[in-house]
N, C-alpha and C. Protein backbone atom coordinates (compact mmCIF):
# COMPACT_ATOMS: atom_id res chain seq x y z
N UNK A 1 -22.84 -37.52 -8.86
CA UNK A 1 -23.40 -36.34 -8.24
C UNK A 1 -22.42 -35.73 -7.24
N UNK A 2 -21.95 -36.80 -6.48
CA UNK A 2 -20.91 -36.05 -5.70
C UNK A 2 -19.29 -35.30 -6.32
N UNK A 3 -19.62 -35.62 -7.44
CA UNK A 3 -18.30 -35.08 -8.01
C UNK A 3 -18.60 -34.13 -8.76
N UNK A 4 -19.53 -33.78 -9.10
CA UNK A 4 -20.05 -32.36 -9.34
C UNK A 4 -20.22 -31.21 -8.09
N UNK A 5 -20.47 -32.21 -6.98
CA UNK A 5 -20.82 -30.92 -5.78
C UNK A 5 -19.34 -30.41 -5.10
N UNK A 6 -18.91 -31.32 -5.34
CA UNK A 6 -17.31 -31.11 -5.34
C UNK A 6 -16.68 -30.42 -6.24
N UNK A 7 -16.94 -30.40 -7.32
CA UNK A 7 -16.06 -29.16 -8.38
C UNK A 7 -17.11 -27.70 -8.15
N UNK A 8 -18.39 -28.24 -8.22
CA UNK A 8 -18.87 -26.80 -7.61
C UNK A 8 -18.38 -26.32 -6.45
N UNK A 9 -18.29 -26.53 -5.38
CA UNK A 9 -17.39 -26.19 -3.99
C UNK A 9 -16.10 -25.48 -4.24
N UNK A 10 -15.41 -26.59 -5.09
CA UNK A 10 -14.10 -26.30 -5.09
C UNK A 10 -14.03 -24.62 -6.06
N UNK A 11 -15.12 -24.70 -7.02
CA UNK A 11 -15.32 -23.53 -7.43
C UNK A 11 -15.60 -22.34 -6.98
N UNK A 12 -15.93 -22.64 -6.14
CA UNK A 12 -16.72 -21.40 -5.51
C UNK A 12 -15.53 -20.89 -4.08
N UNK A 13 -14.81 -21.59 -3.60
CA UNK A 13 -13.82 -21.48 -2.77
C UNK A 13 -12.61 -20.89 -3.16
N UNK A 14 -12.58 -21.30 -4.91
CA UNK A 14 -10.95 -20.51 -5.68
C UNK A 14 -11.98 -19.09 -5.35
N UNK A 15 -12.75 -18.89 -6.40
CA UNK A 15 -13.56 -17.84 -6.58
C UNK A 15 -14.12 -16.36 -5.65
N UNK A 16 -14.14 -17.15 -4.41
CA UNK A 16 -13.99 -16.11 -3.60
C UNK A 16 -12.94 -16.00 -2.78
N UNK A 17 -12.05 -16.96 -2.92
CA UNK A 17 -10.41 -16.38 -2.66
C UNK A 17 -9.81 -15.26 -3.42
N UNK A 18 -10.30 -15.64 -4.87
CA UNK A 18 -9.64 -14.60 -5.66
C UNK A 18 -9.93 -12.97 -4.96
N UNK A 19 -11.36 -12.97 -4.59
CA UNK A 19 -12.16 -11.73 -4.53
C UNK A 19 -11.27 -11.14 -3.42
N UNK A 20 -11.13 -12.50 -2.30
CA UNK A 20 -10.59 -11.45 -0.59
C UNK A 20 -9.41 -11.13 -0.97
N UNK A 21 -8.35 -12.10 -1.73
CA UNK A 21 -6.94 -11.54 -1.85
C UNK A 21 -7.16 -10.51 -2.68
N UNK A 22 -7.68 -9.67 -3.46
CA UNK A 22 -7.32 -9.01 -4.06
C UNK A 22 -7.70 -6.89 -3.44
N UNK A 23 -8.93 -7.72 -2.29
CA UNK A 23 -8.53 -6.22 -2.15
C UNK A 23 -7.35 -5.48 -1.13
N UNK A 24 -6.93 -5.91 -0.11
CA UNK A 24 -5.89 -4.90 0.32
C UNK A 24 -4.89 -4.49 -0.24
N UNK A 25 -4.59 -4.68 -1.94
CA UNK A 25 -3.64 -3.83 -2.61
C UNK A 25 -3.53 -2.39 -2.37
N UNK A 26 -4.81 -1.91 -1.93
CA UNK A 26 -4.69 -0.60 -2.23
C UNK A 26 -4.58 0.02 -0.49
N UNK A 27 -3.60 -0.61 0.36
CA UNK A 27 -3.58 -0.47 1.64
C UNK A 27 -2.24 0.20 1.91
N UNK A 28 -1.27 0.03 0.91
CA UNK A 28 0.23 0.58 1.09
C UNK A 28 0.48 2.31 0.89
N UNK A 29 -0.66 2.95 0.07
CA UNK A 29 -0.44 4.37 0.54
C UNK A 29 -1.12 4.78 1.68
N UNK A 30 -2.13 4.35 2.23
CA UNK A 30 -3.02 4.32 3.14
C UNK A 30 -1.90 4.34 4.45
N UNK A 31 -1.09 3.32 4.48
CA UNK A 31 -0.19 2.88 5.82
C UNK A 31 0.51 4.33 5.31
N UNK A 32 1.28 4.27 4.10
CA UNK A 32 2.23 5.60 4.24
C UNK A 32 1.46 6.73 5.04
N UNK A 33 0.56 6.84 4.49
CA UNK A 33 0.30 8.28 5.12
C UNK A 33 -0.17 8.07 6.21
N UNK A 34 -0.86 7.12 6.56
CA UNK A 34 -1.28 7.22 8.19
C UNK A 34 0.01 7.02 9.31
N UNK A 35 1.26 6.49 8.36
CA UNK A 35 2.18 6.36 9.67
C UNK A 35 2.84 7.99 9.58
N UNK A 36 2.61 8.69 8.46
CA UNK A 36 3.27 9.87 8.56
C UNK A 36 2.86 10.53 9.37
N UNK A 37 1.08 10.59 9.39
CA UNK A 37 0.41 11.66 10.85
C UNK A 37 0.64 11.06 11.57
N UNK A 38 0.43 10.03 12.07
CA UNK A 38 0.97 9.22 13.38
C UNK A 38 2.08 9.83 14.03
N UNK A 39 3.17 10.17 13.48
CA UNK A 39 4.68 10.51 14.01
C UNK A 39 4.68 12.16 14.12
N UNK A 40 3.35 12.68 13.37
CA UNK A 40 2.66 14.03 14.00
C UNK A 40 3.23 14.80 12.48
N UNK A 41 2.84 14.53 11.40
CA UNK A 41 2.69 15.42 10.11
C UNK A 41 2.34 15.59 9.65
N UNK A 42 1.26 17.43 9.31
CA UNK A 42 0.21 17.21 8.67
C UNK A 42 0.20 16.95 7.20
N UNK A 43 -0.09 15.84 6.74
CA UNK A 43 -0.02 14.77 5.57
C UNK A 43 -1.09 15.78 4.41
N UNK A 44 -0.17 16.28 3.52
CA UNK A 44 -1.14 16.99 2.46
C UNK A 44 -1.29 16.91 1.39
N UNK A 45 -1.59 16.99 0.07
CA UNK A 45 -1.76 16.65 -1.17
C UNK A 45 0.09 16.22 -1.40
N UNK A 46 0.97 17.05 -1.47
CA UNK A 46 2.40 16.30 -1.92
C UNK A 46 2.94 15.62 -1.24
N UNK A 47 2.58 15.07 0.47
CA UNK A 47 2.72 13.87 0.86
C UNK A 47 2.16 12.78 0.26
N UNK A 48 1.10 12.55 -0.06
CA UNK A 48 0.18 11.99 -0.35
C UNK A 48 0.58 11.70 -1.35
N UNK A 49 0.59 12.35 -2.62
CA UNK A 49 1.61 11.86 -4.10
C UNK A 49 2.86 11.24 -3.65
N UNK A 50 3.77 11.81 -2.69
CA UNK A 50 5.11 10.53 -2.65
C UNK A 50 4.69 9.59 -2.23
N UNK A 51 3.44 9.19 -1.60
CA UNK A 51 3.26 8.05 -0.85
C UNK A 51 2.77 7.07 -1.79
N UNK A 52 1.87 7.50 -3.52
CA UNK A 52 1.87 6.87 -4.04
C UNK A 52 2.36 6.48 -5.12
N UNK A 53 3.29 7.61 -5.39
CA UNK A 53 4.80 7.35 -6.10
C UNK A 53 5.62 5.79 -5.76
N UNK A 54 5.36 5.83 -3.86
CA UNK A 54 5.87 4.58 -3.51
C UNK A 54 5.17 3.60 -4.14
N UNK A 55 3.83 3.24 -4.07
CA UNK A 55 3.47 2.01 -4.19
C UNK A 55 3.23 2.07 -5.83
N UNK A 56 2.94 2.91 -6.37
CA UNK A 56 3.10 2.56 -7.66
C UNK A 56 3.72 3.03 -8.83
N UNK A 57 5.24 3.36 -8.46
CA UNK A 57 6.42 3.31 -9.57
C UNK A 57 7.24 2.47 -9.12
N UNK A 58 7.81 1.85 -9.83
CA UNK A 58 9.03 0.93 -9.84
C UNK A 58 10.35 1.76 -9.78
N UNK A 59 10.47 1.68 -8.31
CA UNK A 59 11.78 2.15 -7.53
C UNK A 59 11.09 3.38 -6.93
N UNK A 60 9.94 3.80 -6.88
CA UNK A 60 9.30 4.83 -6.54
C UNK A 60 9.66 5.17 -4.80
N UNK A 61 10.59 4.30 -3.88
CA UNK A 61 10.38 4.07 -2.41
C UNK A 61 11.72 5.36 -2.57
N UNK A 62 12.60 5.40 -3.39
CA UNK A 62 13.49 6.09 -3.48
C UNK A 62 13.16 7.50 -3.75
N UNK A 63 12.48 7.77 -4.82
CA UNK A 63 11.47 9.29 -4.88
C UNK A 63 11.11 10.09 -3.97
N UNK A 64 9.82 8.67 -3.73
CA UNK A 64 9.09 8.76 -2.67
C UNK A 64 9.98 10.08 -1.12
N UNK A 65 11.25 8.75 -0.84
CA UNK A 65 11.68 9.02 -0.12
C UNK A 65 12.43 10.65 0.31
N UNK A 66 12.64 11.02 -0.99
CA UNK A 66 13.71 12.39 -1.64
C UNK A 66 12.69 13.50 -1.39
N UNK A 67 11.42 13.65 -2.10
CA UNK A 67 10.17 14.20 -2.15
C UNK A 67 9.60 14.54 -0.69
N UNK A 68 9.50 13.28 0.17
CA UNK A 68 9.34 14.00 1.66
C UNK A 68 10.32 14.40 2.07
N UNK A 69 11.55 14.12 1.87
CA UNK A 69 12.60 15.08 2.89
C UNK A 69 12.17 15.99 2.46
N UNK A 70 12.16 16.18 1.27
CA UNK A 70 12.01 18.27 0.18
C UNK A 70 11.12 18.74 1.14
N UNK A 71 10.06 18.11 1.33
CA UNK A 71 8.78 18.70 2.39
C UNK A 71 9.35 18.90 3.78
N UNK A 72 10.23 18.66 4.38
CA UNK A 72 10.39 18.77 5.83
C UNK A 72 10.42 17.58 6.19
N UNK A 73 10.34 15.80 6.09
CA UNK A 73 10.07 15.21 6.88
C UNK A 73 11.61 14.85 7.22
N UNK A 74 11.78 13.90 8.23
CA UNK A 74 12.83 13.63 8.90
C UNK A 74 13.23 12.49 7.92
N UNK A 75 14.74 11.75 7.98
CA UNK A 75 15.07 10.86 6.75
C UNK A 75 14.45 9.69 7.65
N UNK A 76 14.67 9.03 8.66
CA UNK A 76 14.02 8.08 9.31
C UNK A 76 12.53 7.94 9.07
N UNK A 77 11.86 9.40 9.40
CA UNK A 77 10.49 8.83 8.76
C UNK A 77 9.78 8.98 7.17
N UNK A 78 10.61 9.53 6.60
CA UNK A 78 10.58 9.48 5.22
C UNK A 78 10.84 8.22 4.75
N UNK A 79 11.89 7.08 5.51
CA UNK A 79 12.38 6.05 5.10
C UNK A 79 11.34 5.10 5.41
N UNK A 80 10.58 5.04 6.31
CA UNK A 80 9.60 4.73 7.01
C UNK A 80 8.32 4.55 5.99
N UNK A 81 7.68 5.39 6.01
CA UNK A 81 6.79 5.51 5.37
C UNK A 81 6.77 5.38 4.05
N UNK A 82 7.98 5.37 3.60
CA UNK A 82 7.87 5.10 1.81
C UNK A 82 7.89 3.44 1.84
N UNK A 83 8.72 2.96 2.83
CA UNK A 83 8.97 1.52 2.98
C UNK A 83 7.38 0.74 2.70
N UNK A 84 6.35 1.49 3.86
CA UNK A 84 5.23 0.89 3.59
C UNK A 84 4.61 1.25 2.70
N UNK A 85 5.10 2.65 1.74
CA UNK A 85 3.88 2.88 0.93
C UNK A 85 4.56 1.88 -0.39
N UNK A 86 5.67 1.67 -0.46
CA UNK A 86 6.13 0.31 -1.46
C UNK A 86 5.62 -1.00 -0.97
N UNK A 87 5.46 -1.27 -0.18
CA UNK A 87 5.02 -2.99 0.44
C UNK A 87 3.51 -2.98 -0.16
């Protein structure tokens, strides 16, 4: 009996690990753009696309990065914010 309450436990402990790790994936455009207004820019639909250019194309931090300068942002915080919208 106790080795059943034990694989149940142990079940139920992977199980809702799986659940917590999996949601802040979707937190890396979120940081992009909130560190972009933060540094005082109003963050608008084509910010918002480079930011998730970053997190979801492969090499997208580089785009990302090209795309806000085009908009006006500064290269420091363009570099910035794509950094987190890739992490």
């Amino acid at each position: 009996m106790r080795r059943i309450l034990a694989a149940l436990s142990v079940g139920a402990v992977v199980a809702t690990g799986a659940l917590i790790t999996a949601a802040p994936a979707q937190a890396s455009t979120a940081d992009c753009v909130g560190y972009l207004h933060d540094v005082g820019y109003t963050v608008g639909y084509e910010a918002a696309s480079a930011c998730e250019i970053a997190e979801f194309q492969l090499g997208g931090a580089v785009l990302c990065n090209a795309l806000l300068q085009n908009l006006g942002v500064a290269e420091r915080h363009a570099v910035n914010a794509c950094t987190l919208g890739a992490s």
